[in-house]
N, C-alpha and C. Protein backbone atom coordinates (compact mmCIF):
# COMPACT_ATOMS: atom_id res chain seq x y z
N UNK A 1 -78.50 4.97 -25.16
CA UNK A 1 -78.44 4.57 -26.55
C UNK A 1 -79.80 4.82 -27.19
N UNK A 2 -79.90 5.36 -28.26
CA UNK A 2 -80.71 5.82 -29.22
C UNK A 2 -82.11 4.41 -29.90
N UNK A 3 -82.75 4.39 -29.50
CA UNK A 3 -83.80 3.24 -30.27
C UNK A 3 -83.49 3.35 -31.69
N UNK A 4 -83.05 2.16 -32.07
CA UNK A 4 -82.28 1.75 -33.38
C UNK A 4 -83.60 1.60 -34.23
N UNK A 5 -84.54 1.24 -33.92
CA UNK A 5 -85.75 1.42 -34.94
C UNK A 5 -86.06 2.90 -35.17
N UNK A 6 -86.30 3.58 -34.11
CA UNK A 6 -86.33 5.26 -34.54
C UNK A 6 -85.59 5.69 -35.19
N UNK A 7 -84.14 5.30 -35.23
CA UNK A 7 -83.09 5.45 -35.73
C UNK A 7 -83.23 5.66 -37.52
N UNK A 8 -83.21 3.99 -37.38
CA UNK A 8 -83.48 3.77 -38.67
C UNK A 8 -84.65 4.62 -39.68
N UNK A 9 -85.43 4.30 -39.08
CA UNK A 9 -86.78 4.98 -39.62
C UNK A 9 -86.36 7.17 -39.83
N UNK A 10 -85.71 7.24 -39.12
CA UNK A 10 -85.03 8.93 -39.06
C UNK A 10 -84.34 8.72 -40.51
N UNK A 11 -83.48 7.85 -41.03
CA UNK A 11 -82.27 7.70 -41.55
C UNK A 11 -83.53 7.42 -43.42
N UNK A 12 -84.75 6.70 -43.08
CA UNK A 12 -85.16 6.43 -44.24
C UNK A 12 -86.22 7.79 -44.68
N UNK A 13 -86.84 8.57 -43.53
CA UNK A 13 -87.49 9.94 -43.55
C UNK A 13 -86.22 11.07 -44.01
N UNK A 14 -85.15 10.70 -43.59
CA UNK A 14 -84.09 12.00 -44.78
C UNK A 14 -83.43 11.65 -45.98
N UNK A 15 -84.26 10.54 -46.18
CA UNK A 15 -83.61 10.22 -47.80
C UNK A 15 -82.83 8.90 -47.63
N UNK A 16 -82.39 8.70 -46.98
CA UNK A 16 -81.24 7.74 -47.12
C UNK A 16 -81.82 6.35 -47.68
N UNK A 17 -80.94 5.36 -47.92
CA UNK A 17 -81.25 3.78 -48.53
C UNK A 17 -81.08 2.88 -47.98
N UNK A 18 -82.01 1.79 -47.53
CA UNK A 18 -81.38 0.65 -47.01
C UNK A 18 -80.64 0.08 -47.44
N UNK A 19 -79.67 -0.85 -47.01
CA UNK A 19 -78.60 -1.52 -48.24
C UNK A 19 -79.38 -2.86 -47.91
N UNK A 20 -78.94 -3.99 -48.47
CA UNK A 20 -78.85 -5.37 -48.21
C UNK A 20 -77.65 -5.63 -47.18
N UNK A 21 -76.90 -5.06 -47.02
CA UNK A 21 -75.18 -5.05 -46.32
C UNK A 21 -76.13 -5.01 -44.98
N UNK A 22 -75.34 -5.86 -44.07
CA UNK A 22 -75.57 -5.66 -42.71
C UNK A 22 -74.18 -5.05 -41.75
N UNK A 23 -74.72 -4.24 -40.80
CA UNK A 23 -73.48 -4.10 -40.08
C UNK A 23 -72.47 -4.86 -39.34
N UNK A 24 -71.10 -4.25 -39.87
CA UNK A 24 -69.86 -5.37 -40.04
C UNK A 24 -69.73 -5.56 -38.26
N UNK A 25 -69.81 -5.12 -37.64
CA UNK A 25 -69.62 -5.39 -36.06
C UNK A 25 -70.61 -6.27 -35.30
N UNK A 26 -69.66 -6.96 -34.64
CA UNK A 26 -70.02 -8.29 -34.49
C UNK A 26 -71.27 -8.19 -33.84
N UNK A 27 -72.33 -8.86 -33.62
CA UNK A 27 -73.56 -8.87 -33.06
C UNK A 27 -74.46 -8.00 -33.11
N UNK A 28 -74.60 -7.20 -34.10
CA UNK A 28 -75.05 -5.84 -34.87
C UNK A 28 -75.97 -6.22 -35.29
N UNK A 29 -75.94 -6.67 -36.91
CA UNK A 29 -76.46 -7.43 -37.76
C UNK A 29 -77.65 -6.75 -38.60
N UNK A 30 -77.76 -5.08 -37.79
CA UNK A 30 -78.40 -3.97 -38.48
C UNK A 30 -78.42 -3.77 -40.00
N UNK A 31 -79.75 -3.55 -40.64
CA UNK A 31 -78.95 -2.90 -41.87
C UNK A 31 -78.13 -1.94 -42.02
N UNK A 32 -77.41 -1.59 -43.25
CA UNK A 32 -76.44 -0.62 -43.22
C UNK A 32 -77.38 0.66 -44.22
N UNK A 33 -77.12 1.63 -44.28
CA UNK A 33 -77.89 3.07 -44.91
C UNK A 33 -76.90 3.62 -45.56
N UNK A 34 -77.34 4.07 -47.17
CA UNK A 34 -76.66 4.51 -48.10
C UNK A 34 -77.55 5.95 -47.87
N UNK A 35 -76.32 7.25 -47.33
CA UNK A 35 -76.88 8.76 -47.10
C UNK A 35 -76.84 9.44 -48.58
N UNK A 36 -77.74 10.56 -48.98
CA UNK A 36 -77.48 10.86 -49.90
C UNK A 36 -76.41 11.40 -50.64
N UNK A 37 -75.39 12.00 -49.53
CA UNK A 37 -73.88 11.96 -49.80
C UNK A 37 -72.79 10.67 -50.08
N UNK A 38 -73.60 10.03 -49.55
CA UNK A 38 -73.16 8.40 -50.62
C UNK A 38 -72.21 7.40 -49.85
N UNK A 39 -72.24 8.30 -48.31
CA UNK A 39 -71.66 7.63 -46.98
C UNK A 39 -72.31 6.60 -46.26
N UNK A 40 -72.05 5.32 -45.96
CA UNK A 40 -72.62 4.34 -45.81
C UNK A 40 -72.53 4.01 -43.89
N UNK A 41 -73.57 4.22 -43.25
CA UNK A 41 -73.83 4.16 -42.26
C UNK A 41 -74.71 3.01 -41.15
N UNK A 42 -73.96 2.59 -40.32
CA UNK A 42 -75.33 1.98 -39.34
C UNK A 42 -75.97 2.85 -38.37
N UNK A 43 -77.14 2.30 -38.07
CA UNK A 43 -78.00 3.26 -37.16
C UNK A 43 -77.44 3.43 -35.62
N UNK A 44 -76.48 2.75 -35.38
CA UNK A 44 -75.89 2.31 -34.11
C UNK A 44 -74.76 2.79 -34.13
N UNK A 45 -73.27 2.05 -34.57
CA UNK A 45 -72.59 2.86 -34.84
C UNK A 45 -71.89 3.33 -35.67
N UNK A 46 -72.71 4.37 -36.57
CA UNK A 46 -72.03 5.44 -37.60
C UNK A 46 -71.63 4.70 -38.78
N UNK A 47 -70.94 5.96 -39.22
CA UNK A 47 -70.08 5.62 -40.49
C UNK A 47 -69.31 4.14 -40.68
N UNK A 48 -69.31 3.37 -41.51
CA UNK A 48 -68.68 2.46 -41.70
C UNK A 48 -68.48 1.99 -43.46
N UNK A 49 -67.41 0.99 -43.55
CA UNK A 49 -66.77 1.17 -45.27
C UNK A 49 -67.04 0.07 -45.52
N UNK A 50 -67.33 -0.34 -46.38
CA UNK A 50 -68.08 -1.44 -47.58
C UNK A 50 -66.54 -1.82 -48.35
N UNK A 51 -65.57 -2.62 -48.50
CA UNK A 51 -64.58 -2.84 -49.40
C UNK A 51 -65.07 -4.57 -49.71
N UNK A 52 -64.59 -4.76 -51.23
CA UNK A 52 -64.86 -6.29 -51.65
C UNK A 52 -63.31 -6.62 -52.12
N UNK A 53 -62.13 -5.83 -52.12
CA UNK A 53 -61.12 -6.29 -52.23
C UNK A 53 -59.86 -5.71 -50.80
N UNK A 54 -58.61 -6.78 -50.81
CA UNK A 54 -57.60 -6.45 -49.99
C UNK A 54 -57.29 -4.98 -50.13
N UNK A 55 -57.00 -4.63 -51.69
CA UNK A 55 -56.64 -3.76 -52.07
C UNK A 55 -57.26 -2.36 -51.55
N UNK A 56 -58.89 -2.68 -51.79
CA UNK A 56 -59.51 -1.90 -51.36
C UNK A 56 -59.34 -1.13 -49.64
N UNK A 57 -59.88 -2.36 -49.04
CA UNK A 57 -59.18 -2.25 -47.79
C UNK A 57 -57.88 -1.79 -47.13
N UNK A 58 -56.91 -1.92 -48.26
CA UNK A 58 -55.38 -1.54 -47.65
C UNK A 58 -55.88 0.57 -47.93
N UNK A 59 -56.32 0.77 -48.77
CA UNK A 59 -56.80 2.09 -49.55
C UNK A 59 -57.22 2.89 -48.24
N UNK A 60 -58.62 2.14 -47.79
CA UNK A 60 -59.16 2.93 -47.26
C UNK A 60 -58.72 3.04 -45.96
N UNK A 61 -58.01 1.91 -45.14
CA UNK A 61 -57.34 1.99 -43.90
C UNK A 61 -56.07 3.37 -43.74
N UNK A 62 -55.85 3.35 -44.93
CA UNK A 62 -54.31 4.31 -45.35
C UNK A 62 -55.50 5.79 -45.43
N UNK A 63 -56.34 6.11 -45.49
CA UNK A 63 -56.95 7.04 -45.40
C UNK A 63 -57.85 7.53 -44.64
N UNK A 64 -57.88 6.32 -43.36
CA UNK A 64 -58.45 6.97 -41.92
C UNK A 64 -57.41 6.88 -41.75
N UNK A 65 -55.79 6.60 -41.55
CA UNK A 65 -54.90 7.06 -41.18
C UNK A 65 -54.47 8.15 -41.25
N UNK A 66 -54.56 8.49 -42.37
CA UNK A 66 -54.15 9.80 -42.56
C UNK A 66 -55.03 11.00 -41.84
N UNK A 67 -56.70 10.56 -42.03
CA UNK A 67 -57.57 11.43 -41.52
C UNK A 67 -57.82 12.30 -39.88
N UNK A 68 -57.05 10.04 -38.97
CA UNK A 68 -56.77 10.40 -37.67
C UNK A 68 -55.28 11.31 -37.26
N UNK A 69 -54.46 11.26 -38.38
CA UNK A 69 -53.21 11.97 -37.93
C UNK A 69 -53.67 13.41 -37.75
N UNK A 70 -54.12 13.70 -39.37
CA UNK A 70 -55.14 15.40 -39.49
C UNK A 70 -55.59 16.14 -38.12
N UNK A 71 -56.69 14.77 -37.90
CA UNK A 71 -57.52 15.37 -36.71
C UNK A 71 -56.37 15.31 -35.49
N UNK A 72 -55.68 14.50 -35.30
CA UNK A 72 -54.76 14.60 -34.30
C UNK A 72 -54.00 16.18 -34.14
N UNK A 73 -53.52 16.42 -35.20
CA UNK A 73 -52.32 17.32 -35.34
C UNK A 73 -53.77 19.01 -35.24
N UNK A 74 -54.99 18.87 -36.08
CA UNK A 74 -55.17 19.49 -36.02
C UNK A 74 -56.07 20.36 -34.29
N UNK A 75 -56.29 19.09 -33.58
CA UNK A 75 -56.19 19.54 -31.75
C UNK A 75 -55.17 20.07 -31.50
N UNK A 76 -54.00 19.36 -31.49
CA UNK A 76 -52.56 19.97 -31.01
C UNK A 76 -52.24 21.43 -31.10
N UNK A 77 -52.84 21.71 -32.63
CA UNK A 77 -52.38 23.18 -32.73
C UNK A 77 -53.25 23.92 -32.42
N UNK A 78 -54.67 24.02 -32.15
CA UNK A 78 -55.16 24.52 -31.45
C UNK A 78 -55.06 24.81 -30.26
N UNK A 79 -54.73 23.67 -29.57
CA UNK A 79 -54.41 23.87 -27.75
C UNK A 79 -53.61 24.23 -27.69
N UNK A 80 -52.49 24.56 -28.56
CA UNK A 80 -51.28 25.42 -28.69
C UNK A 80 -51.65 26.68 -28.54
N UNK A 81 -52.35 26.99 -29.60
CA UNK A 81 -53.15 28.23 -30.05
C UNK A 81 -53.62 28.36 -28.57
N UNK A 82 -54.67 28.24 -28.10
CA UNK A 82 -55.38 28.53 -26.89
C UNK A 82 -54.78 28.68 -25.98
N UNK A 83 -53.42 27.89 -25.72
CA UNK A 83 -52.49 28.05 -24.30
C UNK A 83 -51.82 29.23 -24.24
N UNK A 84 -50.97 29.86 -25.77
CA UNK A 84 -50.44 30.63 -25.84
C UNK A 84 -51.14 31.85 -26.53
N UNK A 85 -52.59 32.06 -26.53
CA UNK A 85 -53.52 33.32 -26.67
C UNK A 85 -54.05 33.43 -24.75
N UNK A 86 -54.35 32.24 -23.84
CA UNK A 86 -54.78 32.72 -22.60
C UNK A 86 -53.54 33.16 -22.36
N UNK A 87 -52.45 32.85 -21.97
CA UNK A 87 -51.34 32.94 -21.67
C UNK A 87 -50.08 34.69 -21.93
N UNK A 88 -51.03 34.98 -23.37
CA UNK A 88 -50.14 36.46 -23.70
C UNK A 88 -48.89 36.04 -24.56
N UNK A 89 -48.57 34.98 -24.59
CA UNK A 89 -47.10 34.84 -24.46
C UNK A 89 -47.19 35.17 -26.40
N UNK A 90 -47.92 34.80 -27.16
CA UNK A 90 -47.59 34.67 -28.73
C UNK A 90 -47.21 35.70 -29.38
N UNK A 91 -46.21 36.33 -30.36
CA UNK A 91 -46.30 37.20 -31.38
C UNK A 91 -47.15 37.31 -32.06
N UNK A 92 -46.80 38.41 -32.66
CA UNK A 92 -47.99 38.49 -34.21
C UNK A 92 -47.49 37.41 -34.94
N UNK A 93 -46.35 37.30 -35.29
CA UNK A 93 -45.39 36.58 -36.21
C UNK A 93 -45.61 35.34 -35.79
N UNK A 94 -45.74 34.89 -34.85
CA UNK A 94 -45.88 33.20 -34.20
C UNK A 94 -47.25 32.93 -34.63
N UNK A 95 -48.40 34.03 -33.68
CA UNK A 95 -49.60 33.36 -34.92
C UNK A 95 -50.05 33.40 -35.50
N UNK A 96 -49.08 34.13 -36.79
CA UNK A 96 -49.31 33.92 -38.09
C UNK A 96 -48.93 32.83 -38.60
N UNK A 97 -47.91 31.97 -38.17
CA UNK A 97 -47.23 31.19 -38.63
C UNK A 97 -47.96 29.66 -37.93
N UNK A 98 -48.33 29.75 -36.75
CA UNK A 98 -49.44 28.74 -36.08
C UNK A 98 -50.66 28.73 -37.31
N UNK A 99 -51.23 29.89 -37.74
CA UNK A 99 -52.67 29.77 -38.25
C UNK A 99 -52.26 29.24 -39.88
N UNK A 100 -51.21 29.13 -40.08
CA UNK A 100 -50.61 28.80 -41.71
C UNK A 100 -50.37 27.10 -41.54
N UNK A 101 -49.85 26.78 -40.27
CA UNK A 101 -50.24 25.31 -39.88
C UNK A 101 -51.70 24.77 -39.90
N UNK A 102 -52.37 25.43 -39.39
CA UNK A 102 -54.30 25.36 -39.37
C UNK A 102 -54.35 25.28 -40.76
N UNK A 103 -53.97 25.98 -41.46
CA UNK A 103 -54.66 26.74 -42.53
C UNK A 103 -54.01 25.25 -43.64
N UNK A 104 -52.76 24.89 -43.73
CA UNK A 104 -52.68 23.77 -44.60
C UNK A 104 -53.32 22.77 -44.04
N UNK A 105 -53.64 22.24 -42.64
CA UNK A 105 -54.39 21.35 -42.27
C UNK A 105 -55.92 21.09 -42.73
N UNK A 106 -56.36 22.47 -42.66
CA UNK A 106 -57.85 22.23 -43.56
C UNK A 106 -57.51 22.32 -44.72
N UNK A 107 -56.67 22.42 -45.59
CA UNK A 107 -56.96 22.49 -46.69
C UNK A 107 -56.38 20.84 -47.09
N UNK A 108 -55.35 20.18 -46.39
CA UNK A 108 -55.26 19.01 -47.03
C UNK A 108 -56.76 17.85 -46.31
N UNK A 109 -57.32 18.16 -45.24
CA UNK A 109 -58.57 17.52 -45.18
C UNK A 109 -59.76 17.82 -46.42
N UNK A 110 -59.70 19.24 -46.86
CA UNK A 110 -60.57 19.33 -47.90
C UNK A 110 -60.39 18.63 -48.91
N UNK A 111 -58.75 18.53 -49.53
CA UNK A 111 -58.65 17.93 -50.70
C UNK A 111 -58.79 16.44 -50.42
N UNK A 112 -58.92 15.67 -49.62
CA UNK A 112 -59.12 14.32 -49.24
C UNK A 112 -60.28 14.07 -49.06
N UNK A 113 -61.46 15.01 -48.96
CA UNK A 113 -62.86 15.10 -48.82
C UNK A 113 -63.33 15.17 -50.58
N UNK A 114 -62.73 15.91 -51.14
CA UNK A 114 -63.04 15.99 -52.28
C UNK A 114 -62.52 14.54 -53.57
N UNK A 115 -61.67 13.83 -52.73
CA UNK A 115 -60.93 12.61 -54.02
C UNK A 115 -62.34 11.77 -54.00
């Protein structure tokens, strides 16, 4: 594990902000760091979300859901991809139609990067 004071001190040498917010995991109690991309981080572990309403919270849970399905689906078709490129076995036509699966997968992560 990384010295959380070096840490920190890395996190305030590239710009970033201390918050007043401490980190939400239990026995942490770290400050939390506002990055200049506006992603709110502990020095320990990572990314983490700031919500002051249910609402909020129901929001953003529904959108690492979605994010872990993405990343889920988007392994799958790769190791697809990879089994059936070592393997010989694919058409042209198959992975074209595999890389059009890839291909909406990054693009609905982009547009969810961008809301």
């Amino acid at each position: 594990m990384e010295n959380p004071v070096k840490k920190m001190a890395e996190l305030l040498k590239g710009g970033a902000t201390m918050l007043a917010e401490t980190c939400p995991v239990q026995g942490c109690n770290l400050p939390l760091f506002r990055l200049r991309t506006g992603e709110i981080l502990c020095p320990i572990h990572g990314k983490v979300y700031i919500v002051k309403t249910e609402e909020e919270e129901k929001r953003v849970r529904e959108e690492l859901t979605v994010k872990t399905i993405l990343n889920r689906l988007e392994k799958y078709v790769l190791t697809i991809l990879n089994t059936y490129i070592e393997n010989k076995t694919l058409s042209t036509r198959e992975l074209i139609e595999w890389l059009e699966v890839l291909e909406r997968i990054y693009r609905i992560k982009n547009a969810a990067r961008t809301k």
